[in-house]
PDB file of N, CA and C in Angstrom:
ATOM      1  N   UNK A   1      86.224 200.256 128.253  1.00  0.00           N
ATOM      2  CA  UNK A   1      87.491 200.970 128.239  1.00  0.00           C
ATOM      3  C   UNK A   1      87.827 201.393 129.664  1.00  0.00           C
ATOM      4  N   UNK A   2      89.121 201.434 129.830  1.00  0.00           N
ATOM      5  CA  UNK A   2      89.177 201.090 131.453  1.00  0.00           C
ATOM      6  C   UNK A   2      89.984 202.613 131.655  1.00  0.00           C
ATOM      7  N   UNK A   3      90.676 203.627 132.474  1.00  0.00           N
ATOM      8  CA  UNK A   3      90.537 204.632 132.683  1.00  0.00           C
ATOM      9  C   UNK A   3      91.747 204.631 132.327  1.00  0.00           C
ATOM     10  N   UNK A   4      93.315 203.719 132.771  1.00  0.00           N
ATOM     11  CA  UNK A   4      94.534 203.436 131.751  1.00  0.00           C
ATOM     12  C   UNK A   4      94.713 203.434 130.429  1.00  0.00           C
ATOM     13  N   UNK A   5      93.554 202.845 129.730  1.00  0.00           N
ATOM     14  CA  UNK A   5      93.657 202.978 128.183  1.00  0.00           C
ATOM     15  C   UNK A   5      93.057 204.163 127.982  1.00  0.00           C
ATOM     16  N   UNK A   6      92.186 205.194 128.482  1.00  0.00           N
ATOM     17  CA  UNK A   6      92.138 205.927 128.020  1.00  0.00           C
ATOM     18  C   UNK A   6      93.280 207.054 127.978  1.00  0.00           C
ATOM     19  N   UNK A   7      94.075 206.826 129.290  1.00  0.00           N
ATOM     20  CA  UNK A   7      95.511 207.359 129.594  1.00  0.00           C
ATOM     21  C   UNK A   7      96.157 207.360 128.684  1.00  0.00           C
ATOM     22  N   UNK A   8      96.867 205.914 128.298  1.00  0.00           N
ATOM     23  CA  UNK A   8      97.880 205.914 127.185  1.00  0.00           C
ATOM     24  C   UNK A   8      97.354 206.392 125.582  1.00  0.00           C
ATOM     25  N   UNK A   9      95.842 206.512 125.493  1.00  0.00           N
ATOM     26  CA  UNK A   9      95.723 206.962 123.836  1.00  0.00           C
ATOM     27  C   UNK A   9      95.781 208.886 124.445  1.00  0.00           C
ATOM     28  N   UNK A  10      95.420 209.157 125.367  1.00  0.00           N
ATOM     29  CA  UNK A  10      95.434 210.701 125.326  1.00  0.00           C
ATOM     30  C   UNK A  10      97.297 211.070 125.366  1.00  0.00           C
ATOM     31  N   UNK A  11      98.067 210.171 125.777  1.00  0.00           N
ATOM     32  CA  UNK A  11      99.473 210.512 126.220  1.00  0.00           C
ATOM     33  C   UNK A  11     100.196 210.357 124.793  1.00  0.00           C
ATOM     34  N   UNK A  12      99.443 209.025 124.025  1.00  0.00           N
ATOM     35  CA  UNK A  12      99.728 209.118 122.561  1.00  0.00           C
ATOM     36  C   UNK A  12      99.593 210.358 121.931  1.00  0.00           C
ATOM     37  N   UNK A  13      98.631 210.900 122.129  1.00  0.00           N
ATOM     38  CA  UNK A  13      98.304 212.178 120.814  1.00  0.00           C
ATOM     39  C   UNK A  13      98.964 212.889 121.381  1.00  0.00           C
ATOM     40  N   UNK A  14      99.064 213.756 122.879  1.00  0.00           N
ATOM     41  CA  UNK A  14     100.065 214.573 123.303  1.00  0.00           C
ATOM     42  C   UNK A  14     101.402 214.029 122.414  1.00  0.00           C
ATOM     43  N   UNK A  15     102.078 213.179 122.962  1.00  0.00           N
ATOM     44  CA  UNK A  15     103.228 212.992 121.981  1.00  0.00           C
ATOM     45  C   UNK A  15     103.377 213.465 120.615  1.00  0.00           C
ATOM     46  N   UNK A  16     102.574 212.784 119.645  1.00  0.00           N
ATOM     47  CA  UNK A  16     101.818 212.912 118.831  1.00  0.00           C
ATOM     48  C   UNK A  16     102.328 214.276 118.440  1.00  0.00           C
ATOM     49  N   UNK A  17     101.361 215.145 119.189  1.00  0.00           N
ATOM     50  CA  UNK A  17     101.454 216.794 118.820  1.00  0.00           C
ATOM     51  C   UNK A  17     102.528 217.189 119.359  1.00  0.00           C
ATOM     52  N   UNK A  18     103.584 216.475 120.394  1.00  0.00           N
ATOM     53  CA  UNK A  18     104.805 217.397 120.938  1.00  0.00           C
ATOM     54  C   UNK A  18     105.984 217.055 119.511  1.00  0.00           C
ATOM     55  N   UNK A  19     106.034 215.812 119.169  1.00  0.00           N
ATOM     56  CA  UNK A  19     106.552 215.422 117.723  1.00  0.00           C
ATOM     57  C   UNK A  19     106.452 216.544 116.418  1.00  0.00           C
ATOM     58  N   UNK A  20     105.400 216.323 116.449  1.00  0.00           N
ATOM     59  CA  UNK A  20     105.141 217.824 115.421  1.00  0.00           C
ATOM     60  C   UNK A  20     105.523 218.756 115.596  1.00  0.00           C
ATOM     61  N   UNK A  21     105.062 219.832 116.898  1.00  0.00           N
ATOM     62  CA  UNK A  21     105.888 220.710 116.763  1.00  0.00           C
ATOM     63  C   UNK A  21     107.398 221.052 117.124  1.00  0.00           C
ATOM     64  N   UNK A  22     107.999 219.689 117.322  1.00  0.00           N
ATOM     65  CA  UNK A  22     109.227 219.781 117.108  1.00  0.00           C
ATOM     66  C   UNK A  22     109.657 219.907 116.035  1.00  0.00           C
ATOM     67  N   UNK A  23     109.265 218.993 115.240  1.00  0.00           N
ATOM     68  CA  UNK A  23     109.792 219.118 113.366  1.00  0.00           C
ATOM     69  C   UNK A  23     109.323 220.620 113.074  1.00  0.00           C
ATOM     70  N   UNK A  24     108.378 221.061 113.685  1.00  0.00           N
ATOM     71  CA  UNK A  24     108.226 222.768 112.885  1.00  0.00           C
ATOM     72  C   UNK A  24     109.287 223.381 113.328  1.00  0.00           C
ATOM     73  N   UNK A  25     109.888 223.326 114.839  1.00  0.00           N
ATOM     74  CA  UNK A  25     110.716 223.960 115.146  1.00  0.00           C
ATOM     75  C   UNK A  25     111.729 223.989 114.416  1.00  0.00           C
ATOM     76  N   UNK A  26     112.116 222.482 114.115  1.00  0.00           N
ATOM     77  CA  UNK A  26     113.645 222.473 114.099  1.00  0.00           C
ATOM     78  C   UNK A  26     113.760 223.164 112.141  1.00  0.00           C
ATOM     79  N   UNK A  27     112.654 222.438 111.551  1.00  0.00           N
ATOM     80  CA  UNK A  27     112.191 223.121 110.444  1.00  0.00           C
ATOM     81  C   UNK A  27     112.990 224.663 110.546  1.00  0.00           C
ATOM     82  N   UNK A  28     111.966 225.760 111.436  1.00  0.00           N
ATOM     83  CA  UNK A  28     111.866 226.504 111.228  1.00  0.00           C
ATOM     84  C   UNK A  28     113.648 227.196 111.792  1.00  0.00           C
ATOM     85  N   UNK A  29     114.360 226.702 112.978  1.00  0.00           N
ATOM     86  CA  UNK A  29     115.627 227.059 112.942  1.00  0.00           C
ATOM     87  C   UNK A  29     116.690 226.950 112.033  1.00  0.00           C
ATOM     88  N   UNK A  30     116.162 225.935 110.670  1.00  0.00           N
ATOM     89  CA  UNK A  30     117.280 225.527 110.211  1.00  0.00           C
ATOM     90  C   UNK A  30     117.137 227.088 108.992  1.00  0.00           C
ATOM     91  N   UNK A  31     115.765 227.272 108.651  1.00  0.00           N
ATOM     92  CA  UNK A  31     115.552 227.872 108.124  1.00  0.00           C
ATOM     93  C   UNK A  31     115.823 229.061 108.227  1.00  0.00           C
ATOM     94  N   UNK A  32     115.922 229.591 109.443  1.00  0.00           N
ATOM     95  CA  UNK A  32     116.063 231.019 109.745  1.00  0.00           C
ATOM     96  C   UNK A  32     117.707 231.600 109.151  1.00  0.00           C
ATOM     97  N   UNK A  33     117.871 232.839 109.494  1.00  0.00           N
ATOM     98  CA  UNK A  33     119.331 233.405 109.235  1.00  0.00           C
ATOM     99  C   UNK A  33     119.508 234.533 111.070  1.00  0.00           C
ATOM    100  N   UNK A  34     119.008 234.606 111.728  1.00  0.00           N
ATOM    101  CA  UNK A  34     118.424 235.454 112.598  1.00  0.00           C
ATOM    102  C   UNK A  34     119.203 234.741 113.732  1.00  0.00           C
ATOM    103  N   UNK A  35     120.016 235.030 114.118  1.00  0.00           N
ATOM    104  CA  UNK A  35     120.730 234.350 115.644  1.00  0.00           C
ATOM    105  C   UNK A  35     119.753 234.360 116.967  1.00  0.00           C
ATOM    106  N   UNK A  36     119.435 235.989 116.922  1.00  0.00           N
ATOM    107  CA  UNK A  36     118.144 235.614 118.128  1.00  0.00           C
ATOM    108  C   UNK A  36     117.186 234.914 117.754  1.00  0.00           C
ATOM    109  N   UNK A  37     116.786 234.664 117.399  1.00  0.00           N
ATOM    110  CA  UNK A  37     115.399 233.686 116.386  1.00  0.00           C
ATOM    111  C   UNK A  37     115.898 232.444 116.870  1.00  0.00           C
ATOM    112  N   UNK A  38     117.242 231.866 116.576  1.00  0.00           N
ATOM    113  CA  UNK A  38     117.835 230.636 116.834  1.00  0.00           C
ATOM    114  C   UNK A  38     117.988 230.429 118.250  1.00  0.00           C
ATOM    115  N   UNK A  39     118.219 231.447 118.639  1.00  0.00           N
ATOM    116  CA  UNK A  39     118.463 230.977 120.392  1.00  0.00           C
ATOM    117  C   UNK A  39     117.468 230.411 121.096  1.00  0.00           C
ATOM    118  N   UNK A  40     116.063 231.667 120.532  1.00  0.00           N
ATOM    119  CA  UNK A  40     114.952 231.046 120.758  1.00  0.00           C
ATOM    120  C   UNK A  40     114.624 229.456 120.558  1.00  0.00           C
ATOM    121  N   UNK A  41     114.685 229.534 118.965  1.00  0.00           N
ATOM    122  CA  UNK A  41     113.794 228.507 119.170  1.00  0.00           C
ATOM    123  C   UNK A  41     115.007 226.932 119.287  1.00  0.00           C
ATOM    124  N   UNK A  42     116.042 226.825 120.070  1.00  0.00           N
ATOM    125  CA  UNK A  42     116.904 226.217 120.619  1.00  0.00           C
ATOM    126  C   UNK A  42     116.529 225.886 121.486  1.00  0.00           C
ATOM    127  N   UNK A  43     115.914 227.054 122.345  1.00  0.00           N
ATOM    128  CA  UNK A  43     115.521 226.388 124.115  1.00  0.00           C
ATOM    129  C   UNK A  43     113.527 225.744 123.878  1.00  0.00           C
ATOM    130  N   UNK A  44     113.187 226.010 122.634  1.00  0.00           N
ATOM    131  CA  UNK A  44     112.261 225.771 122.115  1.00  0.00           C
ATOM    132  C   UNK A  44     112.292 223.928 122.043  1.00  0.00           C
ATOM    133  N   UNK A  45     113.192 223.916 121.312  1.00  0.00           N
ATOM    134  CA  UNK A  45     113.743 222.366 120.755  1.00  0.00           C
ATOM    135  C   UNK A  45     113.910 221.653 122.288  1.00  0.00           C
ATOM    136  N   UNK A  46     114.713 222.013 123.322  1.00  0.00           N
ATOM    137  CA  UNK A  46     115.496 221.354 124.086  1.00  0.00           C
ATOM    138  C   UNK A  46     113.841 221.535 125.306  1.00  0.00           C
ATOM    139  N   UNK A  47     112.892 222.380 124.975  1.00  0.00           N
ATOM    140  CA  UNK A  47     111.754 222.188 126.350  1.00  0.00           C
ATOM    141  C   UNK A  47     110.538 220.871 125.349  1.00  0.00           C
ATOM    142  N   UNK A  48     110.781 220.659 124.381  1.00  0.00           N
ATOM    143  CA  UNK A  48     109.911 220.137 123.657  1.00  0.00           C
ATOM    144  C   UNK A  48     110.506 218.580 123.908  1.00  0.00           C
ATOM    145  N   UNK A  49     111.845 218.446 123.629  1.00  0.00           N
ATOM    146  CA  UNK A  49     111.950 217.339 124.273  1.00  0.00           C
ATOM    147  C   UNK A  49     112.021 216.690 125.563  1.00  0.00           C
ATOM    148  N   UNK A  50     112.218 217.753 126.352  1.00  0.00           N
ATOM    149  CA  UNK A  50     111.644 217.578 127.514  1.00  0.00           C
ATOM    150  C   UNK A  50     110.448 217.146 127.615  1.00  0.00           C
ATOM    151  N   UNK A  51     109.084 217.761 127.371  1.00  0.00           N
ATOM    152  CA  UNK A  51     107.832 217.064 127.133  1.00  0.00           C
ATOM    153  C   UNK A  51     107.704 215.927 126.187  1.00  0.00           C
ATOM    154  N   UNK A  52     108.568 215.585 125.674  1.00  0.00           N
ATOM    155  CA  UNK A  52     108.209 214.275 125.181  1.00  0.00           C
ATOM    156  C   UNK A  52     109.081 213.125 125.560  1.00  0.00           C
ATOM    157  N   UNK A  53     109.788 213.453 126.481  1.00  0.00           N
ATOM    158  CA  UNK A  53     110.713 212.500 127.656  1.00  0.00           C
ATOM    159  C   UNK A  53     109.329 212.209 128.915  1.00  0.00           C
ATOM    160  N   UNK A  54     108.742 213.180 129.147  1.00  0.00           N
ATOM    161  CA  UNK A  54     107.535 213.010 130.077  1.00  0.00           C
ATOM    162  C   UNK A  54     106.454 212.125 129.617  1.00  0.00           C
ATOM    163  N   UNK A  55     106.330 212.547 128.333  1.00  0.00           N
ATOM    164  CA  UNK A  55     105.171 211.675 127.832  1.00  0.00           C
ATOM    165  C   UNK A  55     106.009 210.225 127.719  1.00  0.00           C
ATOM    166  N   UNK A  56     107.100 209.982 127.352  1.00  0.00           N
ATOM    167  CA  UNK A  56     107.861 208.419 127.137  1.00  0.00           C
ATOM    168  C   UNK A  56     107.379 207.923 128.916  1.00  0.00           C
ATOM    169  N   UNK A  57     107.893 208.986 129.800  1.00  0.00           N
ATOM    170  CA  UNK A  57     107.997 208.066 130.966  1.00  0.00           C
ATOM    171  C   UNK A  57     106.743 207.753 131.774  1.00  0.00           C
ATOM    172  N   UNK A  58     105.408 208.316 130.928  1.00  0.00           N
ATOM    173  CA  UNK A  58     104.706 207.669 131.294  1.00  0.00           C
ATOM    174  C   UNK A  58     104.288 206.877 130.883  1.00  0.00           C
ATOM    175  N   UNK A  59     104.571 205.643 129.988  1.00  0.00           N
ATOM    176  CA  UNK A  59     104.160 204.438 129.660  1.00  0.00           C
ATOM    177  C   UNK A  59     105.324 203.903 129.864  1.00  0.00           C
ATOM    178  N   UNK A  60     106.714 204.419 129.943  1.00  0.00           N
ATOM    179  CA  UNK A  60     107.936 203.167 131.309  1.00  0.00           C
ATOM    180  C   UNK A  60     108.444 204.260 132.161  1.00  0.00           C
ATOM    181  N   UNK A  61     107.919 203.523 133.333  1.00  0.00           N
ATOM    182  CA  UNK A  61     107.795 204.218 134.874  1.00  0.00           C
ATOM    183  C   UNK A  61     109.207 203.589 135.071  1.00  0.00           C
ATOM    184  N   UNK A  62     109.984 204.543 135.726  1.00  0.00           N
ATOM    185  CA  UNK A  62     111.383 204.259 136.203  1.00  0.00           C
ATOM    186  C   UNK A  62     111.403 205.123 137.566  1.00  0.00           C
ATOM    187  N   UNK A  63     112.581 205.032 138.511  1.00  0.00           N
ATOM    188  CA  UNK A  63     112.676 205.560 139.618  1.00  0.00           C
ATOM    189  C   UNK A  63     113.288 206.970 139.391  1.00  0.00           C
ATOM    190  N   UNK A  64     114.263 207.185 138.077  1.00  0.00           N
ATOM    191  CA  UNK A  64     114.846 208.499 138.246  1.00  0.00           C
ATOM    192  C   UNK A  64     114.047 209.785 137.160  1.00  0.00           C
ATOM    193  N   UNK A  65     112.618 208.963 136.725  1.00  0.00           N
ATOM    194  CA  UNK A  65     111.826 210.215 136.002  1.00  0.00           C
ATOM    195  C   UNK A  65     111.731 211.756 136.594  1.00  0.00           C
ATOM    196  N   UNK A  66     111.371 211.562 138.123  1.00  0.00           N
ATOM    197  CA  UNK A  66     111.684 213.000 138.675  1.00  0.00           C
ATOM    198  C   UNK A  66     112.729 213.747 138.485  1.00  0.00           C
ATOM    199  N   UNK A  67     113.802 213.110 138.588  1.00  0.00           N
ATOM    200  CA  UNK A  67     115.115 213.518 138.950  1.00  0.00           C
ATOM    201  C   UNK A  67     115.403 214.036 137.333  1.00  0.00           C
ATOM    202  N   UNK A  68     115.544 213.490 136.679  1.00  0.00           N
ATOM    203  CA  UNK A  68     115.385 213.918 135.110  1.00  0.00           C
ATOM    204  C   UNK A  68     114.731 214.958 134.394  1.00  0.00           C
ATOM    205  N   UNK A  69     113.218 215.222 134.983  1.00  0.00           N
ATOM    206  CA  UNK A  69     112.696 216.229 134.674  1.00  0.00           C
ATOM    207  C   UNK A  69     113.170 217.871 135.536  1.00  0.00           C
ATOM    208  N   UNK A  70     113.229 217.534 136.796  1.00  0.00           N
ATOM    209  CA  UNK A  70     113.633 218.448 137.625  1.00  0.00           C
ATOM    210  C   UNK A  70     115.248 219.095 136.784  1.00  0.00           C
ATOM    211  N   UNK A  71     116.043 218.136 136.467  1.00  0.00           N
ATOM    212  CA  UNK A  71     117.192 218.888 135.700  1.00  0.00           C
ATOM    213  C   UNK A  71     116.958 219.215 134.848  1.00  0.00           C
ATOM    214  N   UNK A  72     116.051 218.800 133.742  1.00  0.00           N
ATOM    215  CA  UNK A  72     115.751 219.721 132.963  1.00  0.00           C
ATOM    216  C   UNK A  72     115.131 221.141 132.937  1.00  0.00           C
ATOM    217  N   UNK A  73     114.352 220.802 133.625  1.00  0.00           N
ATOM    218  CA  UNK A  73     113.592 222.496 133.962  1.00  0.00           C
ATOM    219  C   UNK A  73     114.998 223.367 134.893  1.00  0.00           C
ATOM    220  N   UNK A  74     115.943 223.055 134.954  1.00  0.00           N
ATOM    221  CA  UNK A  74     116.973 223.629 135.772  1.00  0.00           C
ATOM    222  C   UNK A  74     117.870 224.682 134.841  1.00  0.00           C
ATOM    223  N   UNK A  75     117.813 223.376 134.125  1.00  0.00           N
ATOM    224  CA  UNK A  75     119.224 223.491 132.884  1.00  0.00           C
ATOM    225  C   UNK A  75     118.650 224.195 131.607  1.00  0.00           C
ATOM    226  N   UNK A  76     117.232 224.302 131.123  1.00  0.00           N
ATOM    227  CA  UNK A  76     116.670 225.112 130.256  1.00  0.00           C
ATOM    228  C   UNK A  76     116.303 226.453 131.137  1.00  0.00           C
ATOM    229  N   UNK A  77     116.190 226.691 132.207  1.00  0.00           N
ATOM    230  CA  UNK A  77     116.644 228.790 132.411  1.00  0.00           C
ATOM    231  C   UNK A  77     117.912 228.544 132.193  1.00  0.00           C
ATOM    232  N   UNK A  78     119.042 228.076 132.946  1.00  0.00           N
ATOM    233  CA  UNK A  78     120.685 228.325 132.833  1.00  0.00           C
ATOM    234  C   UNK A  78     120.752 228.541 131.091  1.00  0.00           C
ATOM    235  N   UNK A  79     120.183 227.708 129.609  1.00  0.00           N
ATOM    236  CA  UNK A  79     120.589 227.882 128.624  1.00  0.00           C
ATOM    237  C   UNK A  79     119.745 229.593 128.147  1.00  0.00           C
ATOM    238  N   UNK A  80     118.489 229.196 128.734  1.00  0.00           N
ATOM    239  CA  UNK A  80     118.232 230.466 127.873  1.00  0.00           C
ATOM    240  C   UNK A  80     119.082 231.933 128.632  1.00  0.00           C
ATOM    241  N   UNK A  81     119.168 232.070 129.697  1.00  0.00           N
ATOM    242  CA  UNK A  81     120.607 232.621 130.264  1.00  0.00           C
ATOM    243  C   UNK A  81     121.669 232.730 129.358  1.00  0.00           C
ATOM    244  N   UNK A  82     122.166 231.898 129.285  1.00  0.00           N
ATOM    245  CA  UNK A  82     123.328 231.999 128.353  1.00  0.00           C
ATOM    246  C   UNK A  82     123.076 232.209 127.198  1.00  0.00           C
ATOM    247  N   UNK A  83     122.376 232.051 126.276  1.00  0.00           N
ATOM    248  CA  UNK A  83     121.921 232.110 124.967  1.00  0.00           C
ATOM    249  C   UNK A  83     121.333 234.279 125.201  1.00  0.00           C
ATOM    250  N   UNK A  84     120.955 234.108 126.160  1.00  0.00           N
ATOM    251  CA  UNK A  84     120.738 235.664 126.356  1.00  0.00           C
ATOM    252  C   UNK A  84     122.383 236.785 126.110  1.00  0.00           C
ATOM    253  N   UNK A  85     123.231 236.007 127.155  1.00  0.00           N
ATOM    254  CA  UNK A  85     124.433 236.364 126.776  1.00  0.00           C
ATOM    255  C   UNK A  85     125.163 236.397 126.035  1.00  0.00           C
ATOM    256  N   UNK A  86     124.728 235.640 125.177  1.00  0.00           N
ATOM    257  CA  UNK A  86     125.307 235.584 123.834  1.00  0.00           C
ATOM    258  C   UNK A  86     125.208 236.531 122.618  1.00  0.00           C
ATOM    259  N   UNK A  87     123.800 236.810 122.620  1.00  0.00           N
ATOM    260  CA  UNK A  87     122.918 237.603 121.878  1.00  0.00           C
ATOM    261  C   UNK A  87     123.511 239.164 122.104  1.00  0.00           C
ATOM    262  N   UNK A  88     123.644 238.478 123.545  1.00  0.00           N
ATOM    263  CA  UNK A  88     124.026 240.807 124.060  1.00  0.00           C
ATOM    264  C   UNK A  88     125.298 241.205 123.749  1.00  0.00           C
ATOM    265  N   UNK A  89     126.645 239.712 123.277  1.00  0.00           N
ATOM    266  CA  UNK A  89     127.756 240.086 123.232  1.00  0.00           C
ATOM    267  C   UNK A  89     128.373 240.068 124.730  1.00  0.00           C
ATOM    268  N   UNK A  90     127.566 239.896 125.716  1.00  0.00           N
ATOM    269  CA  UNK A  90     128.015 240.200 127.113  1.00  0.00           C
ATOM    270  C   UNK A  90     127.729 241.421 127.585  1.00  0.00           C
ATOM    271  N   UNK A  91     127.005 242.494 127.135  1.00  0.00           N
ATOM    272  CA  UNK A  91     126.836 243.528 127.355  1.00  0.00           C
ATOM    273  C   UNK A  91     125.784 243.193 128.530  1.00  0.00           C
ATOM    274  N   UNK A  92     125.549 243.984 129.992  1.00  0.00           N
ATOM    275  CA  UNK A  92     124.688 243.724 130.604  1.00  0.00           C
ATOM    276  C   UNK A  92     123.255 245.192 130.927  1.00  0.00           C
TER     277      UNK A  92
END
């Protein structure tokens, strides 16, 4: 077993487990009645696929994977930001 295959079966199960607890998430938002609860677990949903955009791009290597992840980690504070504002009514 060569040190790549052991790569792609450990990047499998990560996936694997980032899959799952997405379905709990989204499970558990649909379920809720709780707006803050939802906001949460919104930026919950949107960092989870983020990690499993990471795990995709490491078995197809492309040139703009950085650039992709870097906006994401940008754009998930700006939502939970706003999702904060939302919650408060705008109150600061």
């Amino acid at each position: 077993m060569e040190p790549r295959d052991l790569l792609n079966i450990l990047v499998g199960i990560a996936a694997a487990i980032v899959v799952v607890a997405l379905f709990t998430v989204l499970w558990r938002a649909v379920s809720t009645h709780n707006d803050a609860r939802r906001a949460v677990l919104s930026d919950m949903v949107f960092m989870a696929m983020a990690g499993l955009f990471l795990c995709y791009s490491i078995f197809h290597r492309t040139a703009i994977t950085y650039e992709v992840a870097l906006f994401a980690g940008l754009f998930g504070a700006l939502s939970t930001i706003a999702y904060a504002r939302i919650i408060s009514r705008g109150r600061r």
